[in-house]
PDB file of N, CA and C in Angstrom:
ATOM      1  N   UNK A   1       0.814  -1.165   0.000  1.00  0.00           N
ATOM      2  CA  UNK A   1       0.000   0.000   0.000  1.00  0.00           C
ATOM      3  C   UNK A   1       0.881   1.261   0.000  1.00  0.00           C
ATOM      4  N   UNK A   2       2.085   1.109   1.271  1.00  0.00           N
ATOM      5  CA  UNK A   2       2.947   2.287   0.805  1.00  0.00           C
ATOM      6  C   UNK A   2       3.565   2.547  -0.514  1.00  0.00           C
ATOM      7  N   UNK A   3       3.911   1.470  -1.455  1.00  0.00           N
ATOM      8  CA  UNK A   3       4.163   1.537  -2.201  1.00  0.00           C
ATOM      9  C   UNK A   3       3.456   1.962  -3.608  1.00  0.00           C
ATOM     10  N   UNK A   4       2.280   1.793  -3.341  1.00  0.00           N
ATOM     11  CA  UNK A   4       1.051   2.319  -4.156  1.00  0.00           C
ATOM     12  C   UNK A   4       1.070   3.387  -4.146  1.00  0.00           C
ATOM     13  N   UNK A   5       0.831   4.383  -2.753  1.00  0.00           N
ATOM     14  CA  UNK A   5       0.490   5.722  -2.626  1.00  0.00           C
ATOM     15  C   UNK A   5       2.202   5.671  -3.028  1.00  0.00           C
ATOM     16  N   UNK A   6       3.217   5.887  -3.023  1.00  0.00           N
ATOM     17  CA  UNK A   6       4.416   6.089  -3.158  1.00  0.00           C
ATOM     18  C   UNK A   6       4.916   6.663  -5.110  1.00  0.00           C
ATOM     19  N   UNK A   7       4.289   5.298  -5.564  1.00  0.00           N
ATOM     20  CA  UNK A   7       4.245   6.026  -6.776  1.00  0.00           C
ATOM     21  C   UNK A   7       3.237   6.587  -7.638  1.00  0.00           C
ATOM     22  N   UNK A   8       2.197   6.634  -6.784  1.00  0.00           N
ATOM     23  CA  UNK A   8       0.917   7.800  -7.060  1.00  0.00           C
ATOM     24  C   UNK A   8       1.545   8.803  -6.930  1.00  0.00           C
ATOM     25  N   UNK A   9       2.548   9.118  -5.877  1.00  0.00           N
ATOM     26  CA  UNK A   9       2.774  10.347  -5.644  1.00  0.00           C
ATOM     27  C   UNK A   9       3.574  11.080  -7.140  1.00  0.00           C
ATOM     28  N   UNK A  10       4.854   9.919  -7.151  1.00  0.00           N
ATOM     29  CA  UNK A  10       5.387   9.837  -8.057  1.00  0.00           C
ATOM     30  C   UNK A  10       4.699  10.216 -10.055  1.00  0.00           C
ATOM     31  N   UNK A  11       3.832   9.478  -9.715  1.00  0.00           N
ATOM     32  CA  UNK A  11       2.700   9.866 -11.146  1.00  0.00           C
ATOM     33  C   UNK A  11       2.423  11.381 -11.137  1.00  0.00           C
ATOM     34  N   UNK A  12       2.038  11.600 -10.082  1.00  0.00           N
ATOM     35  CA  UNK A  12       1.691  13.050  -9.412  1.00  0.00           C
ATOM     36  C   UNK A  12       2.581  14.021  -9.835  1.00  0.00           C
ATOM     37  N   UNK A  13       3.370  13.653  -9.271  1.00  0.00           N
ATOM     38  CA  UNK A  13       4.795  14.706  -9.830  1.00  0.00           C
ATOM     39  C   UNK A  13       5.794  14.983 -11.613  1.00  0.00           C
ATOM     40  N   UNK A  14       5.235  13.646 -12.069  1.00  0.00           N
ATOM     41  CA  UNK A  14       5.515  13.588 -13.254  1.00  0.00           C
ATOM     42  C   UNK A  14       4.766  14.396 -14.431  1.00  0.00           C
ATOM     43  N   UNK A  15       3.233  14.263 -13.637  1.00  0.00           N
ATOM     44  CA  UNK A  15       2.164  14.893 -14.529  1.00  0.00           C
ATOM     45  C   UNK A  15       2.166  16.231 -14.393  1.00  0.00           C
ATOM     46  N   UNK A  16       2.860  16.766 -13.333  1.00  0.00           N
ATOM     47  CA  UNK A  16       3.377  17.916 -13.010  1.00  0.00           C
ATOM     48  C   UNK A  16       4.055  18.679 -13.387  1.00  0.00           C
ATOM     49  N   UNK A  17       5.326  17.742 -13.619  1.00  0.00           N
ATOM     50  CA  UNK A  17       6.386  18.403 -14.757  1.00  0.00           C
ATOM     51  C   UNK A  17       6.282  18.726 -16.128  1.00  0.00           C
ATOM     52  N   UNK A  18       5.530  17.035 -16.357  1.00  0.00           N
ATOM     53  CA  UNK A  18       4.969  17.272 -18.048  1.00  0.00           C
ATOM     54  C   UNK A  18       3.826  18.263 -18.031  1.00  0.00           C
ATOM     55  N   UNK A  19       3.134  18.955 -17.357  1.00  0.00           N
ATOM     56  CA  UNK A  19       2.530  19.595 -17.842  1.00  0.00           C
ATOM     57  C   UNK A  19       3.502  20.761 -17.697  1.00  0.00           C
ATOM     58  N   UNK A  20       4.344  21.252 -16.986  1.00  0.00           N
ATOM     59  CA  UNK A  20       4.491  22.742 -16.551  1.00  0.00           C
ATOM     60  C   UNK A  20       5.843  22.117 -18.244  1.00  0.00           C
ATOM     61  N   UNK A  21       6.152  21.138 -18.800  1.00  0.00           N
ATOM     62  CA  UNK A  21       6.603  21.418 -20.075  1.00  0.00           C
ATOM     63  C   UNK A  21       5.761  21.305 -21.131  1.00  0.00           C
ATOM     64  N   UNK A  22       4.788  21.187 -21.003  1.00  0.00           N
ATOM     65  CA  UNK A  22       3.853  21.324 -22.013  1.00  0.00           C
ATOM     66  C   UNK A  22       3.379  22.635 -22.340  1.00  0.00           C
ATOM     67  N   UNK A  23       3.003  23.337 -21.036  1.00  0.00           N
ATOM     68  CA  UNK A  23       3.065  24.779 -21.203  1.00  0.00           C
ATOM     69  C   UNK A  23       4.022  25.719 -21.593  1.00  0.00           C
ATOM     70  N   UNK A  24       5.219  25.340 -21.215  1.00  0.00           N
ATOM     71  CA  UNK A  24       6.645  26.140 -21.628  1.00  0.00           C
ATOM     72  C   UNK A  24       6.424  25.967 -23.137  1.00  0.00           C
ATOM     73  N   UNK A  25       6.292  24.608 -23.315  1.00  0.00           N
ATOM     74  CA  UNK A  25       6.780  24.509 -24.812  1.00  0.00           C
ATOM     75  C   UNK A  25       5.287  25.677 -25.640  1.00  0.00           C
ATOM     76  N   UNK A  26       3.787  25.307 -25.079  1.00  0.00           N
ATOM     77  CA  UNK A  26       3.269  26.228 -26.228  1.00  0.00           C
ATOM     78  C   UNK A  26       3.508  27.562 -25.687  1.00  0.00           C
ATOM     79  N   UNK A  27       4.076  27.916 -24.826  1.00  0.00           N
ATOM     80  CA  UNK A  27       4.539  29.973 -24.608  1.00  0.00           C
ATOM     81  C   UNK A  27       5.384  29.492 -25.527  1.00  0.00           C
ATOM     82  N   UNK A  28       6.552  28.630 -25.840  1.00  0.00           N
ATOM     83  CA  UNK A  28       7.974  29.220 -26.744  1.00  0.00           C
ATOM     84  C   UNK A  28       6.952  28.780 -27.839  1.00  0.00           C
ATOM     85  N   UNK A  29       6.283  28.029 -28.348  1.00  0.00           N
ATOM     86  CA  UNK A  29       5.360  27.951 -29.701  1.00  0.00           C
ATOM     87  C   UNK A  29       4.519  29.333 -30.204  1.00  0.00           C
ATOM     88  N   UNK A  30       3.969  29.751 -28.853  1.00  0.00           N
ATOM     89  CA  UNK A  30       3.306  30.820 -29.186  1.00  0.00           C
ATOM     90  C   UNK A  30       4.105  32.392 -29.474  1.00  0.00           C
ATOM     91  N   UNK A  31       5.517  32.299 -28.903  1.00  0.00           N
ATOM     92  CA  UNK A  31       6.550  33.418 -28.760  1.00  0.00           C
ATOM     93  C   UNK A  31       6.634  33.224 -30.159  1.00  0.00           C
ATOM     94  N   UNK A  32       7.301  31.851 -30.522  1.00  0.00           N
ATOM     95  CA  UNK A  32       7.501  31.877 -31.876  1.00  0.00           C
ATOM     96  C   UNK A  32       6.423  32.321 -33.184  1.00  0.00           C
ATOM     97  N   UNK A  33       5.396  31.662 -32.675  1.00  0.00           N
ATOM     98  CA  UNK A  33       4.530  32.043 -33.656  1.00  0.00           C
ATOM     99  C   UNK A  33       4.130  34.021 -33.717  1.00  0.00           C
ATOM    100  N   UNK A  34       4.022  34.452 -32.798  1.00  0.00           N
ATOM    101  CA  UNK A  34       4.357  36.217 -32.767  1.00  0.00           C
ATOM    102  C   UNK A  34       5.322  36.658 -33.839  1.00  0.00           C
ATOM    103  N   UNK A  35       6.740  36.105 -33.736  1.00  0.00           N
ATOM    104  CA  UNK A  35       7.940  36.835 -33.809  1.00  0.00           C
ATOM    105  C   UNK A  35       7.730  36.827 -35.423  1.00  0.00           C
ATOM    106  N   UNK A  36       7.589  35.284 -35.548  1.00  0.00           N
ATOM    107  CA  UNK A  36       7.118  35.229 -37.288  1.00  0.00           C
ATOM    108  C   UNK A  36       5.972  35.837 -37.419  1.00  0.00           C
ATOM    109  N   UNK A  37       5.140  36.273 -37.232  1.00  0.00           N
ATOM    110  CA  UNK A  37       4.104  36.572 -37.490  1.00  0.00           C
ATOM    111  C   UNK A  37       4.532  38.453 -38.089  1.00  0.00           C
ATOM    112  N   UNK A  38       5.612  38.782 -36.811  1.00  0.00           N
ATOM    113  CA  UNK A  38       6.216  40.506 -37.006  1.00  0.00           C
ATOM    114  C   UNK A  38       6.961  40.200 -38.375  1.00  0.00           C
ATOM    115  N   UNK A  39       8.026  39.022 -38.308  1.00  0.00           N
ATOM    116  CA  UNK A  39       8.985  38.992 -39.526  1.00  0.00           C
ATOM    117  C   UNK A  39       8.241  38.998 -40.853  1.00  0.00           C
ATOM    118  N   UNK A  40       6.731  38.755 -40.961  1.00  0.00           N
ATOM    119  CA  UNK A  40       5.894  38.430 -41.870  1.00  0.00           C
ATOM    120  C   UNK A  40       5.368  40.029 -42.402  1.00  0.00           C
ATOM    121  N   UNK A  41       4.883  40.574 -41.534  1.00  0.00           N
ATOM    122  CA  UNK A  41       4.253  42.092 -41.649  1.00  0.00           C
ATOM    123  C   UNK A  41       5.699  42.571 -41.737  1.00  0.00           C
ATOM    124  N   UNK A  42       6.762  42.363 -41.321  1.00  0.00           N
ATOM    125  CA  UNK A  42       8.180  43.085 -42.091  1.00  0.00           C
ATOM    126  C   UNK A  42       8.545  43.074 -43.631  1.00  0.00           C
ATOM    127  N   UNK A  43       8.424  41.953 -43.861  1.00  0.00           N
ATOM    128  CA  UNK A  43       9.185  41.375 -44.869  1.00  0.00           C
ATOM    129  C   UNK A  43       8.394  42.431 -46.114  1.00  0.00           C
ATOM    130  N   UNK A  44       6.970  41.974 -45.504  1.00  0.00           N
ATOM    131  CA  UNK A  44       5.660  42.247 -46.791  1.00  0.00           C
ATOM    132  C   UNK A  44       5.789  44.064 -46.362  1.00  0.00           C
ATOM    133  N   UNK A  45       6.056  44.921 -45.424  1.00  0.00           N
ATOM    134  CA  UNK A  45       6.474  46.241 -45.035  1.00  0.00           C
ATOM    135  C   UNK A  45       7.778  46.340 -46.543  1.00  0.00           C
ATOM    136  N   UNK A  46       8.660  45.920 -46.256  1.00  0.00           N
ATOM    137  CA  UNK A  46       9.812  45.779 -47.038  1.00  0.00           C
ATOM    138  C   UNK A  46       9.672  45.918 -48.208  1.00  0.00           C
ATOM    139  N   UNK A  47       8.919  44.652 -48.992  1.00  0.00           N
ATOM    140  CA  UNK A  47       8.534  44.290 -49.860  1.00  0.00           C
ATOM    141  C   UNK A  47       7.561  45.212 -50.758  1.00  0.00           C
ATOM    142  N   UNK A  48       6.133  45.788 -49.300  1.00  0.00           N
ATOM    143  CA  UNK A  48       5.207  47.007 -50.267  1.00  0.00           C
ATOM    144  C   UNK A  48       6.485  48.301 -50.636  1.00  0.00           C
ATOM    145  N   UNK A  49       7.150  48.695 -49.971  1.00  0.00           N
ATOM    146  CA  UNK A  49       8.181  50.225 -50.350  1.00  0.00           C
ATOM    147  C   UNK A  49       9.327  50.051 -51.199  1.00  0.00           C
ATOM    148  N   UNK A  50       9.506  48.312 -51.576  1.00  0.00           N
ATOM    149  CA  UNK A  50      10.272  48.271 -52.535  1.00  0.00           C
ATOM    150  C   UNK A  50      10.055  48.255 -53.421  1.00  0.00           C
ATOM    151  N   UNK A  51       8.714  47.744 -53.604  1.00  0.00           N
ATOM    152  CA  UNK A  51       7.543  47.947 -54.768  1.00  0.00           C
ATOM    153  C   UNK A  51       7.484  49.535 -55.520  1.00  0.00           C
ATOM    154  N   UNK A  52       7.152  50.003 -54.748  1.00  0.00           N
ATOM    155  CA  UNK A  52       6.495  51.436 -54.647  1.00  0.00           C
ATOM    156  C   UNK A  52       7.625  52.465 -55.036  1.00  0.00           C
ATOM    157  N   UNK A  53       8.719  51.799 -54.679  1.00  0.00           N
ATOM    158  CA  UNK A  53       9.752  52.729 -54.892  1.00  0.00           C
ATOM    159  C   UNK A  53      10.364  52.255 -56.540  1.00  0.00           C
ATOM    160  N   UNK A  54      10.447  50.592 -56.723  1.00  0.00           N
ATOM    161  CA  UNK A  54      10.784  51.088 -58.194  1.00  0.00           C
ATOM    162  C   UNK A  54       9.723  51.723 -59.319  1.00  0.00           C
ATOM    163  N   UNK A  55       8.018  51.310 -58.529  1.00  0.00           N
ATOM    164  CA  UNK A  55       7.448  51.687 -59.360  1.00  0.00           C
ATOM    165  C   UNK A  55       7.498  53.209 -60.089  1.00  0.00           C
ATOM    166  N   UNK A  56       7.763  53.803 -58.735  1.00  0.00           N
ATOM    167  CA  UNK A  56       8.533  55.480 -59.046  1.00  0.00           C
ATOM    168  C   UNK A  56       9.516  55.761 -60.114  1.00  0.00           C
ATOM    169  N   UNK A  57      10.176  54.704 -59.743  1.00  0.00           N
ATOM    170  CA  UNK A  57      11.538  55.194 -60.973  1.00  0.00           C
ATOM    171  C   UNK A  57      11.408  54.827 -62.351  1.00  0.00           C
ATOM    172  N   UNK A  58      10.487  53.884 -62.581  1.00  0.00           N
ATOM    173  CA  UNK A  58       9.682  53.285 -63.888  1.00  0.00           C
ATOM    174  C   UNK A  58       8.840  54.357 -64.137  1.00  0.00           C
ATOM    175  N   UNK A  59       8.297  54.651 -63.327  1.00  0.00           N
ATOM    176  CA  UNK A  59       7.234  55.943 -63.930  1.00  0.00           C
ATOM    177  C   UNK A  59       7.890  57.336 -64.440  1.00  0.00           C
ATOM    178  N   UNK A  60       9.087  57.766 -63.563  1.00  0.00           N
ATOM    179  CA  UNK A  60       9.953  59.005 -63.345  1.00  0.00           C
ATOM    180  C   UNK A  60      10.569  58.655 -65.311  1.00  0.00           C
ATOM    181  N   UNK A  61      11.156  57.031 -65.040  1.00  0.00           N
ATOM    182  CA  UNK A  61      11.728  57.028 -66.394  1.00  0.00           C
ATOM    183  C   UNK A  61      11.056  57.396 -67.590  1.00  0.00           C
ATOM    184  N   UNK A  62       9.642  56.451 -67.467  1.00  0.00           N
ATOM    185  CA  UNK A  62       8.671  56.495 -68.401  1.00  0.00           C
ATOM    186  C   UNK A  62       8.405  57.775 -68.630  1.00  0.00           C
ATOM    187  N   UNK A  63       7.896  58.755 -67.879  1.00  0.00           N
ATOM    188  CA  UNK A  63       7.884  60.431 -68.340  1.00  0.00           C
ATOM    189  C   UNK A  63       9.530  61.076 -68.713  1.00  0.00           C
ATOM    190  N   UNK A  64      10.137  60.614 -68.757  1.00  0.00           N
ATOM    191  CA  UNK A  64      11.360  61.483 -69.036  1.00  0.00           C
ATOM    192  C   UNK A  64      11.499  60.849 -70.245  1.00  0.00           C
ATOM    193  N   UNK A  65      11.094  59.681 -70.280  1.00  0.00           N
ATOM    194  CA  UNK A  65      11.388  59.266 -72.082  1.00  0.00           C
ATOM    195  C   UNK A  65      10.058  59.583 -72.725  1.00  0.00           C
ATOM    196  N   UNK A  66       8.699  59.816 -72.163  1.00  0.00           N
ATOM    197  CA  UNK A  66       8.088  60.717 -72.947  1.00  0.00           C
ATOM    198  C   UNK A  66       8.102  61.869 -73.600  1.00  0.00           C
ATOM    199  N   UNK A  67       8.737  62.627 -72.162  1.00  0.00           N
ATOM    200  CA  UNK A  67       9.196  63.919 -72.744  1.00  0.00           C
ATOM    201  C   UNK A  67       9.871  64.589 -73.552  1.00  0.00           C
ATOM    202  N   UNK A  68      11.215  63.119 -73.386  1.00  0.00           N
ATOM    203  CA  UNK A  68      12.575  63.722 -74.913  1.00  0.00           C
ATOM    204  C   UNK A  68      11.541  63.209 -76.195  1.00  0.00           C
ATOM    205  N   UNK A  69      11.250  62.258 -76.236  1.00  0.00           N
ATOM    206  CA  UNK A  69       9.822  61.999 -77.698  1.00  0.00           C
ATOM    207  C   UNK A  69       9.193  62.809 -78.141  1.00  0.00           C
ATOM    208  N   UNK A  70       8.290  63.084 -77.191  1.00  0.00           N
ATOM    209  CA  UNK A  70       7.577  64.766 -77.570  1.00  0.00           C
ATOM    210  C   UNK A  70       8.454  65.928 -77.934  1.00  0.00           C
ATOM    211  N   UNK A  71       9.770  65.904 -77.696  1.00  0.00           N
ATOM    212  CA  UNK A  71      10.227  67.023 -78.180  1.00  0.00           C
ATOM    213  C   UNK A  71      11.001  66.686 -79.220  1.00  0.00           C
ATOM    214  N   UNK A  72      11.083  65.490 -79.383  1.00  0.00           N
ATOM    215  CA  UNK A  72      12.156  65.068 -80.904  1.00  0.00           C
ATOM    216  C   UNK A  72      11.002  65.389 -82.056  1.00  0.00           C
ATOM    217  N   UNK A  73       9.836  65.044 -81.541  1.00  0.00           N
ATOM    218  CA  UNK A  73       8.493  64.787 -82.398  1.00  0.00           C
ATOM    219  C   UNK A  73       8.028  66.619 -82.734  1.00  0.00           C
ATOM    220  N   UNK A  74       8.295  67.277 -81.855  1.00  0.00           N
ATOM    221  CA  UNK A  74       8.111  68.365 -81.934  1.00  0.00           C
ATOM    222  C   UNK A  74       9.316  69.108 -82.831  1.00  0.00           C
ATOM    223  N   UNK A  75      10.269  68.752 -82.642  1.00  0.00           N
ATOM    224  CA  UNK A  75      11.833  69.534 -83.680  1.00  0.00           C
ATOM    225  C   UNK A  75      11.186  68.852 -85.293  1.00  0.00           C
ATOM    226  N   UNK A  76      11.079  67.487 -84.916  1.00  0.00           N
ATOM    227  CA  UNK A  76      10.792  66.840 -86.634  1.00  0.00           C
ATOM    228  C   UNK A  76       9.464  67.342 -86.956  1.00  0.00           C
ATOM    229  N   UNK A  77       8.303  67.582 -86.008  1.00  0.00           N
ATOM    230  CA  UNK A  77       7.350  68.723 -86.960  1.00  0.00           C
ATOM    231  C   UNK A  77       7.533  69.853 -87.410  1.00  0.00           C
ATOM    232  N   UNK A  78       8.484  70.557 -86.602  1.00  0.00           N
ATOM    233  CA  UNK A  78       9.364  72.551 -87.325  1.00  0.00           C
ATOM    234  C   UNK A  78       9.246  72.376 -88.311  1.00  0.00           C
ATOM    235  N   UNK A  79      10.134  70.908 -88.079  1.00  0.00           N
ATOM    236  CA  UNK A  79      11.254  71.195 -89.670  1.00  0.00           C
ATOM    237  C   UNK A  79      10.715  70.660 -90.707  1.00  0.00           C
ATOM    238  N   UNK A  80       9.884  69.822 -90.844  1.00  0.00           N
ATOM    239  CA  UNK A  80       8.766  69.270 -91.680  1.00  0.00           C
ATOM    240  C   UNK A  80       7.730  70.870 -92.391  1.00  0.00           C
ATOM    241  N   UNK A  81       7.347  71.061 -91.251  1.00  0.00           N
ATOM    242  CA  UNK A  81       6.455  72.397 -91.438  1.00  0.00           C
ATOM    243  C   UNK A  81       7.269  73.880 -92.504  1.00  0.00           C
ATOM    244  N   UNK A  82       9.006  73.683 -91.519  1.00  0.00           N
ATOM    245  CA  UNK A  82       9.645  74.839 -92.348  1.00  0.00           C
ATOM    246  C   UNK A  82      10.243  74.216 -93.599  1.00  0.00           C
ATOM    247  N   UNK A  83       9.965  73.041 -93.530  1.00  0.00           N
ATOM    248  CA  UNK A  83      10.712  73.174 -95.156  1.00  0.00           C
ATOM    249  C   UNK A  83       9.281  72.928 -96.297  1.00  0.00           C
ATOM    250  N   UNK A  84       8.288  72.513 -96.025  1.00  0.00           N
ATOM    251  CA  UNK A  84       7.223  72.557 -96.632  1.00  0.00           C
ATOM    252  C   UNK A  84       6.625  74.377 -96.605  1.00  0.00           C
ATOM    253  N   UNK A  85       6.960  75.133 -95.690  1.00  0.00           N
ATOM    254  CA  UNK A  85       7.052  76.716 -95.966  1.00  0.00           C
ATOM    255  C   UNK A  85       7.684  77.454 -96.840  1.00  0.00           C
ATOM    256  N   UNK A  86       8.913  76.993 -97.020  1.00  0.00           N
ATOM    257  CA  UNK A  86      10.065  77.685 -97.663  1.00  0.00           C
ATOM    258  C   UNK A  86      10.038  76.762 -99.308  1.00  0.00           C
ATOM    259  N   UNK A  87       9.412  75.845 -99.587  1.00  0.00           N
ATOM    260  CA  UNK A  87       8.974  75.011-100.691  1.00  0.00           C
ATOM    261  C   UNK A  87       7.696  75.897-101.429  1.00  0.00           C
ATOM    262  N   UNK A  88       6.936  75.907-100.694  1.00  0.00           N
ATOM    263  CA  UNK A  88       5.507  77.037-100.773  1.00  0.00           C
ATOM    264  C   UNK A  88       6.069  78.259-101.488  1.00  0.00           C
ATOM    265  N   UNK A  89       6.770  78.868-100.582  1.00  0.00           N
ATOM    266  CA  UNK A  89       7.133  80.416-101.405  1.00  0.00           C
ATOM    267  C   UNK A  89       8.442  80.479-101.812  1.00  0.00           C
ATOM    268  N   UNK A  90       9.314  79.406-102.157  1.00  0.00           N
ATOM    269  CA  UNK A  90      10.069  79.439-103.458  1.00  0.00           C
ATOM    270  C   UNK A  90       8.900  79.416-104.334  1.00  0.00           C
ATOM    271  N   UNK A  91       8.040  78.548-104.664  1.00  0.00           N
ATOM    272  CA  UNK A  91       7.112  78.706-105.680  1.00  0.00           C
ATOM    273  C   UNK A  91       6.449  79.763-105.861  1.00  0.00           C
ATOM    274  N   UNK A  92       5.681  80.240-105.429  1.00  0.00           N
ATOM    275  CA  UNK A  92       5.044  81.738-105.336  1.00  0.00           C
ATOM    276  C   UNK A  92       6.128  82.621-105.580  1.00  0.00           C
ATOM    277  N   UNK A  93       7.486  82.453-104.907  1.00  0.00           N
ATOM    278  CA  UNK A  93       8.445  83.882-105.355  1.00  0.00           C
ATOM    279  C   UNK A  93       8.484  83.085-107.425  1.00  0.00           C
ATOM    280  N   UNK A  94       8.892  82.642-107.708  1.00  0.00           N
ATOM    281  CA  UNK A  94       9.541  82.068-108.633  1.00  0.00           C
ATOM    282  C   UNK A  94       8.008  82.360-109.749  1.00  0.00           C
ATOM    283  N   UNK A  95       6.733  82.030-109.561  1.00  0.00           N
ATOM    284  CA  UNK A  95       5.824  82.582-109.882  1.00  0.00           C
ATOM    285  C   UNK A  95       5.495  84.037-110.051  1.00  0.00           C
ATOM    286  N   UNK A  96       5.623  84.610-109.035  1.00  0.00           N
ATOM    287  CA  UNK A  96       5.665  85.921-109.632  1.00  0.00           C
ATOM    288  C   UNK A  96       6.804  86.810-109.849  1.00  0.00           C
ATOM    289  N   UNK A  97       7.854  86.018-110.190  1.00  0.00           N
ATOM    290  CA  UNK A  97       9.231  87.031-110.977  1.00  0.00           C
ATOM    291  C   UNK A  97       9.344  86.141-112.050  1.00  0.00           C
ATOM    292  N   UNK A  98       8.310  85.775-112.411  1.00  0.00           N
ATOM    293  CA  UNK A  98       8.748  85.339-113.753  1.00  0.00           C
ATOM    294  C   UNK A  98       8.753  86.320-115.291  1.00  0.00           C
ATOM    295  N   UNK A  99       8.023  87.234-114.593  1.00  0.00           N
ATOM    296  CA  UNK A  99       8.277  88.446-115.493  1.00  0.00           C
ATOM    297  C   UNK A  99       9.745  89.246-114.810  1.00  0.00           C
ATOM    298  N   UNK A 100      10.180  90.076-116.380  1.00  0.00           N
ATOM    299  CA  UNK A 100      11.019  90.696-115.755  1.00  0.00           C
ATOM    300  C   UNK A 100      11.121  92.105-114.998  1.00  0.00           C
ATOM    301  N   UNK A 101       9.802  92.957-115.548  1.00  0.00           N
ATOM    302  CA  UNK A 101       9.383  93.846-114.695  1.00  0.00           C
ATOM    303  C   UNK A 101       8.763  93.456-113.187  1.00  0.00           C
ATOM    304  N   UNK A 102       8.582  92.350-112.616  1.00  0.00           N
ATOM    305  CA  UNK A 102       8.110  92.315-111.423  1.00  0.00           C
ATOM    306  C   UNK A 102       9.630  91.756-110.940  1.00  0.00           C
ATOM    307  N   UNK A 103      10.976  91.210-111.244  1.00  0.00           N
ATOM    308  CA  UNK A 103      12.019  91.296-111.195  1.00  0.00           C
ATOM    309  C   UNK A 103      12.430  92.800-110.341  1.00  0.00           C
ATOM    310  N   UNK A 104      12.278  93.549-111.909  1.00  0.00           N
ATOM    311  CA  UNK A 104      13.080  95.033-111.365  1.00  0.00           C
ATOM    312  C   UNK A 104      11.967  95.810-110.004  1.00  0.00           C
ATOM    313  N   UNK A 105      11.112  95.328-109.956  1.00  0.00           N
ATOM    314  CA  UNK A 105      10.319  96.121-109.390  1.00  0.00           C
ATOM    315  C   UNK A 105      10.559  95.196-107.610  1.00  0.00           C
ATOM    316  N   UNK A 106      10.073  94.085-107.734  1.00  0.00           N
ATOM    317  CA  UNK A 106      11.422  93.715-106.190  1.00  0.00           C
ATOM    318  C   UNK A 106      12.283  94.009-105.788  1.00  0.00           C
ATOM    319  N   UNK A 107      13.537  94.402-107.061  1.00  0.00           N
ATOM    320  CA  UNK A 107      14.799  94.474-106.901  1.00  0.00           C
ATOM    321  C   UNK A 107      15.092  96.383-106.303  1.00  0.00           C
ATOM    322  N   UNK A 108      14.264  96.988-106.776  1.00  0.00           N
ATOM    323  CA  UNK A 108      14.005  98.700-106.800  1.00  0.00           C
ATOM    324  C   UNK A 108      13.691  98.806-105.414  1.00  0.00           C
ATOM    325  N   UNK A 109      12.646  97.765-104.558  1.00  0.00           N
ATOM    326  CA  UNK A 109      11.643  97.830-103.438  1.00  0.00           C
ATOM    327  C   UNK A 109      12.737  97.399-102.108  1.00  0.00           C
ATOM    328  N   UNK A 110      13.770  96.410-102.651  1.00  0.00           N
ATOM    329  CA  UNK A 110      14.561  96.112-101.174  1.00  0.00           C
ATOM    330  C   UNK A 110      15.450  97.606-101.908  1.00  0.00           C
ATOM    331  N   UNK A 111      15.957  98.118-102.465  1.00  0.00           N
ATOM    332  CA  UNK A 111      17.307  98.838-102.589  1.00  0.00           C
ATOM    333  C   UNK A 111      16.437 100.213-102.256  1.00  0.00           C
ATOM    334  N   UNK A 112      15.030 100.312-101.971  1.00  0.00           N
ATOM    335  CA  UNK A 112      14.234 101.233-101.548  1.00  0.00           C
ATOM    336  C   UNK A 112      14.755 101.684 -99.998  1.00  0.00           C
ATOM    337  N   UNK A 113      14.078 100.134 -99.604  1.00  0.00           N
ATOM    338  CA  UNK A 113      14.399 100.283 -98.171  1.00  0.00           C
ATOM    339  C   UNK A 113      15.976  99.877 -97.529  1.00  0.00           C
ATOM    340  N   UNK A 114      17.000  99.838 -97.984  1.00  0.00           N
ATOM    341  CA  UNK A 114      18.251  99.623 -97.744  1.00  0.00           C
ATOM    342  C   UNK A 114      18.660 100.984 -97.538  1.00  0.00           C
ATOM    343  N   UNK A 115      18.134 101.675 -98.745  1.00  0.00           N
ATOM    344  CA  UNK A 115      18.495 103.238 -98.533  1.00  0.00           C
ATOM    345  C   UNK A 115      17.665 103.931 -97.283  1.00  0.00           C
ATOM    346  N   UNK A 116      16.451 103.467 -97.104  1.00  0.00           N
ATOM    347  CA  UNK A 116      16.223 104.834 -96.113  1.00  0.00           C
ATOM    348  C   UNK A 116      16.153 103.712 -94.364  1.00  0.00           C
ATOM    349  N   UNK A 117      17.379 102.892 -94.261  1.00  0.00           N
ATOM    350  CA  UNK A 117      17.651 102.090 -93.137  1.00  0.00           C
ATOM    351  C   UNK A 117      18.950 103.252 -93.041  1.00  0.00           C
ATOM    352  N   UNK A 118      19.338 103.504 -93.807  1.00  0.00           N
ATOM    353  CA  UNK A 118      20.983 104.157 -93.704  1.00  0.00           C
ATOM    354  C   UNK A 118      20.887 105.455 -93.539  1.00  0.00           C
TER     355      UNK A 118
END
């Protein structure tokens, strides 16, 4: 009988320990599960501003290479425009000096105003 209650006691004390490690172990399960849980909302923290930040520089790029376009596109319309101008009235000049009195009569009109510049 002493020996009965003896390692009852014994059972007693075992179920004791294993539990007070059963509990340790789910606090360090549950510590753990926290810590990952922060490293998780970090990573994805990390992850949204690294995002965000190249998306910036893709966009920053993307308008700066819009912008030199639009202005290459803009020089090649001038010059499209000025040489289709200067095509225009070579013809029209060349049209109307085809006489030779409208010749002398241009030629009279700048040496007009050359003289009264001086």
């Amino acid at each position: 009988m002493e020996y009965a209650q003896s390692a009852k006691e014994q059972l007693d004390h075992a179920r004791e320990e294993a539990d007070k490690y059963i509990a340790e172990a789910r606090r360090q399960q549950a510590d753990m599960l926290r810590e990952a849980d922060k490293m998780k909302t970090q990573i994805i923290e990390e992850a949204r501003v690294a995002a965000q930040t190249e998306a910036k520089k893709v966009m920053d790029n993307a308008k700066l290479t819009i912008e030199q376009e639009r202005k290459v596109a803009q020089e090649q319309f001038r010059n499209e425009v000025s040489a289709f101008a200067l095509d225009i009235a070579q013809k029209v000049v060349r049209n109307q000096l085809k006489e030779e009195k409208a010749q002398e009569k241009l030629v009279n009109s700048l040496l007009d105003e050359i003289e009264k510049q001086n």
